[in-house]
C-alpha atoms as a PDB file:
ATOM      1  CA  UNK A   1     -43.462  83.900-159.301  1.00  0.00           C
ATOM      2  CA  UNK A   2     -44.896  80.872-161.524  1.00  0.00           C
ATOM      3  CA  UNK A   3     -48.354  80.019-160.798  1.00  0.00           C
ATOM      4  CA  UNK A   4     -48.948  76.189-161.221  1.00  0.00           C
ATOM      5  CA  UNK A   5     -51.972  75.076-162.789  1.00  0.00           C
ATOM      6  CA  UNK A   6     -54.181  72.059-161.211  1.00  0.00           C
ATOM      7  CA  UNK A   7     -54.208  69.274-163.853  1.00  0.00           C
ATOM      8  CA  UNK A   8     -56.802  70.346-166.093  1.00  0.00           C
ATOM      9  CA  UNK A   9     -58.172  65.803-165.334  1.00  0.00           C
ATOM     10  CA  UNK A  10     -58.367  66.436-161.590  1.00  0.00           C
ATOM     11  CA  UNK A  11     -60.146  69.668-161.577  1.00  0.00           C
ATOM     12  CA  UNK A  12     -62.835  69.548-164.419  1.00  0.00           C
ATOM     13  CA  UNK A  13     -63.659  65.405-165.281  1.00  0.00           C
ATOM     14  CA  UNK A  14     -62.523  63.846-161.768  1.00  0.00           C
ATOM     15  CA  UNK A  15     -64.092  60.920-162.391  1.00  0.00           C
ATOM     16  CA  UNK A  16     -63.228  58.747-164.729  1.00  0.00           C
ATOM     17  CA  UNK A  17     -64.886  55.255-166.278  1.00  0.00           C
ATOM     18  CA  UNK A  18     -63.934  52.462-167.721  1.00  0.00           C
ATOM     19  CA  UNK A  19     -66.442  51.022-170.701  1.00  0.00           C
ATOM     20  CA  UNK A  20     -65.714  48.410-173.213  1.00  0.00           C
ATOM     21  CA  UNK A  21     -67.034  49.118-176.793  1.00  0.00           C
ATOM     22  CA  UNK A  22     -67.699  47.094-179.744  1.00  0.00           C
ATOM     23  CA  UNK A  23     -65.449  47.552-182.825  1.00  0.00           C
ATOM     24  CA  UNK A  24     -68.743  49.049-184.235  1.00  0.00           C
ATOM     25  CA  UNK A  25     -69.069  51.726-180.882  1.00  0.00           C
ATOM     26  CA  UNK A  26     -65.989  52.624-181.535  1.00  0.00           C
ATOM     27  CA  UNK A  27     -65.755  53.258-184.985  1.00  0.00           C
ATOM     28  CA  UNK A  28     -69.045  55.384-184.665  1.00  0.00           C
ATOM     29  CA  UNK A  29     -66.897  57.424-181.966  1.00  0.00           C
ATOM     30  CA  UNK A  30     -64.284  58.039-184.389  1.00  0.00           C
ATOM     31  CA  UNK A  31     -66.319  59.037-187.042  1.00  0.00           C
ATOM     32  CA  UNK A  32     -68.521  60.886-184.993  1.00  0.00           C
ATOM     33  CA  UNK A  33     -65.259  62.981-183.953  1.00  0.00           C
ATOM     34  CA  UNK A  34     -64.090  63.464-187.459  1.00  0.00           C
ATOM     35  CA  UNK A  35     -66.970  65.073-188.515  1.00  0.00           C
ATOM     36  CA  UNK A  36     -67.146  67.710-186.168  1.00  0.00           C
ATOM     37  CA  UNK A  37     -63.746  68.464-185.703  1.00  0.00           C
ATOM     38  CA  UNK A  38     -63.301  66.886-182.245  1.00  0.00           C
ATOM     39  CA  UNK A  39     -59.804  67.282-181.017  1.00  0.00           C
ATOM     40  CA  UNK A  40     -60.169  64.417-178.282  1.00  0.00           C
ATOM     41  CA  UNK A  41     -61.858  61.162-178.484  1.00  0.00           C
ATOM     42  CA  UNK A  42     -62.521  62.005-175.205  1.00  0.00           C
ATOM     43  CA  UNK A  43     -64.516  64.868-175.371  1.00  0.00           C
ATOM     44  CA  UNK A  44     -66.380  62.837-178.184  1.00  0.00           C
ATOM     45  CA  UNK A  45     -67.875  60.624-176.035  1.00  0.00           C
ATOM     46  CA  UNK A  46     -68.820  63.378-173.491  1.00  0.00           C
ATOM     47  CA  UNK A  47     -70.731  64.865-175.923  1.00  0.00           C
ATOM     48  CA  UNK A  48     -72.339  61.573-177.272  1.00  0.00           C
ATOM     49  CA  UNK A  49     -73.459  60.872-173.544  1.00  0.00           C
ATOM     50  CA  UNK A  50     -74.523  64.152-172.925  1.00  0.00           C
ATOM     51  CA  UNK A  51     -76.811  64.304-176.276  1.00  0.00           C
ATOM     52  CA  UNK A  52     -78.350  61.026-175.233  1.00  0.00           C
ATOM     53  CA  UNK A  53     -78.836  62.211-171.316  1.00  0.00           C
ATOM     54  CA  UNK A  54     -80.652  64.766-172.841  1.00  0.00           C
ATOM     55  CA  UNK A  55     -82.438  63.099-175.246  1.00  0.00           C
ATOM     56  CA  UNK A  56     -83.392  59.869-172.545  1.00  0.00           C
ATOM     57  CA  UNK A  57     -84.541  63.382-169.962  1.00  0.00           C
ATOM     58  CA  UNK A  58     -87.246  64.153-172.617  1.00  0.00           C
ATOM     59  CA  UNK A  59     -88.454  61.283-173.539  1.00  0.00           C
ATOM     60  CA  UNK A  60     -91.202  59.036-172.364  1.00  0.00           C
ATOM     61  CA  UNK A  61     -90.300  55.706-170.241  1.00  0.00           C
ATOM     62  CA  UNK A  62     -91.730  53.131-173.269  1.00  0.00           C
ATOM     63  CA  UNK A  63     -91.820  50.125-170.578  1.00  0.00           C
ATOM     64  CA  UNK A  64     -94.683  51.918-168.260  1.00  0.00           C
ATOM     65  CA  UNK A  65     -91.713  53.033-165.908  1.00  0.00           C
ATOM     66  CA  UNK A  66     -91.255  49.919-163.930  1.00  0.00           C
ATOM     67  CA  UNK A  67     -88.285  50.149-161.449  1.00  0.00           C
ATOM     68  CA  UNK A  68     -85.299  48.250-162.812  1.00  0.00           C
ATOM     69  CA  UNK A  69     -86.244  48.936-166.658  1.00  0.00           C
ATOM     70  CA  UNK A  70     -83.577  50.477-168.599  1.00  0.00           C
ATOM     71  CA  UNK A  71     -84.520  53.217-171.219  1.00  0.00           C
ATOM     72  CA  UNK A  72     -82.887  51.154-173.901  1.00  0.00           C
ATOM     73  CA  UNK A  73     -84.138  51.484-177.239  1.00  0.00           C
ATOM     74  CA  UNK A  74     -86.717  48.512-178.506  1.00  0.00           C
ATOM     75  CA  UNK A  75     -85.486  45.981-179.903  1.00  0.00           C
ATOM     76  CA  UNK A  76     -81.471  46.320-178.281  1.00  0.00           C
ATOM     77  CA  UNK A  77     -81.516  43.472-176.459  1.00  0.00           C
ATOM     78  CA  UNK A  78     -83.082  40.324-177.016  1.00  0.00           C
ATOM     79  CA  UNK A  79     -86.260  39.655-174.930  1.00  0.00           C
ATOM     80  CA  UNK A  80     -85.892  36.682-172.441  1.00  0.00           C
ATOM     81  CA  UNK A  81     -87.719  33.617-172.969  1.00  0.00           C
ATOM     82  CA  UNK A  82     -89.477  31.951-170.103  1.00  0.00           C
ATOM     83  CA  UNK A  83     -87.901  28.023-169.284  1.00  0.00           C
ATOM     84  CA  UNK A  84     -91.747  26.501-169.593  1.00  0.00           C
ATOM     85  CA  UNK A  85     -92.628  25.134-165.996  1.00  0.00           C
ATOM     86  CA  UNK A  86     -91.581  21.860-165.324  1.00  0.00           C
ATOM     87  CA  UNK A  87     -93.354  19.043-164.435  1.00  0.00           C
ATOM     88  CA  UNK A  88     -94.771  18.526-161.127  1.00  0.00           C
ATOM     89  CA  UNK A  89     -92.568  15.441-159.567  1.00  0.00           C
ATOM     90  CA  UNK A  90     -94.795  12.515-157.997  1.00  0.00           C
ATOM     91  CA  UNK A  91     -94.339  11.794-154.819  1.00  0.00           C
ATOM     92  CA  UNK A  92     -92.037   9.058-154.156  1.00  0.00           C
ATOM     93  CA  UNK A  93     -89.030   7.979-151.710  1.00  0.00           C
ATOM     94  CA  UNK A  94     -86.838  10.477-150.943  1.00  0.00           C
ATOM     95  CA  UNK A  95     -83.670  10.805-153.732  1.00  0.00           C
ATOM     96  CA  UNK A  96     -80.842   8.772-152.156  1.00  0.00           C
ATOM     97  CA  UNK A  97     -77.577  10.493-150.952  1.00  0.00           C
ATOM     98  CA  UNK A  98     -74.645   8.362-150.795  1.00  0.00           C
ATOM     99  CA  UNK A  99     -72.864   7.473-153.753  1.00  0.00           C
ATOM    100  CA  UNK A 100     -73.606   3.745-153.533  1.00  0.00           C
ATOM    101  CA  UNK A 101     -77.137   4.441-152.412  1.00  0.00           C
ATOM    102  CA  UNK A 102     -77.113   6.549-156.035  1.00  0.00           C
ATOM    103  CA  UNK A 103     -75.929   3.268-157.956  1.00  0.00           C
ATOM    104  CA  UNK A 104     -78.301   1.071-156.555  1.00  0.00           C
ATOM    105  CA  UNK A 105     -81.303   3.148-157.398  1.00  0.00           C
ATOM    106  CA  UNK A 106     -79.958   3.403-160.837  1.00  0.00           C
ATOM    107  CA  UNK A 107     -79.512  -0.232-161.183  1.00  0.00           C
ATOM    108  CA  UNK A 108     -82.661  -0.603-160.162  1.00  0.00           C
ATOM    109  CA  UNK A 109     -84.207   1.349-162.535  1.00  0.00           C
ATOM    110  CA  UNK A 110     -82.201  -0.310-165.327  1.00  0.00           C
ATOM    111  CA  UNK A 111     -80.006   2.603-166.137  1.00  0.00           C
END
């Protein structure tokens, strides 16, 4: 009788991700596998993620633990700037909304 084995994919790692990398990531992967004698890229990268899982686990939330903050490292992503407010718009006639209404009002600004 031959037993046959459940592919080793299905049964262990059934779910699988897609991530894009920079050249950069992935060299790090590589070289990260070469030096401890890796014998998948694959299992690389579970290893990586698993080392920073636990690492991230341990660690303290820097941003005060606000819902919807990331546990990225400072200084990985650029912080947003804020559009200054704009203006407050003086009351005036309504904008107009037909085309030719449009052209008038410019014409009558001098546009």
């Amino acid at each position: 009788m031959i037993a046959v084995m459940a592919r080793y994919t299905e049964t262990v790692y059934p779910v699988k991700k897609l991530v894009p990398l920079t050249s950069q990531m992935a060299e790090a992967i590589s070289e990260y596998r070469h030096r401890h004698r890796i014998s998948s890229e694959n299992e690389a990268i579970r290893r990586l993620i698993e080392a920073g899982l636990s690492k991230a686990s341990t660690a303290t939330p820097s941003g005060g633990g606000e819902p919807g903050e990331s546990d990225k490292p400072a200084g990985s992503v650029a912080p947003r700037t804020r559009k200054p407010a704009a203006p407050p718009r003086k009351a005036g006639p309504a904008a107009p909304r037909s085309k030719l209404e449009q052209i008038r009002a410019l014409r009558e600004q001098g546009a």
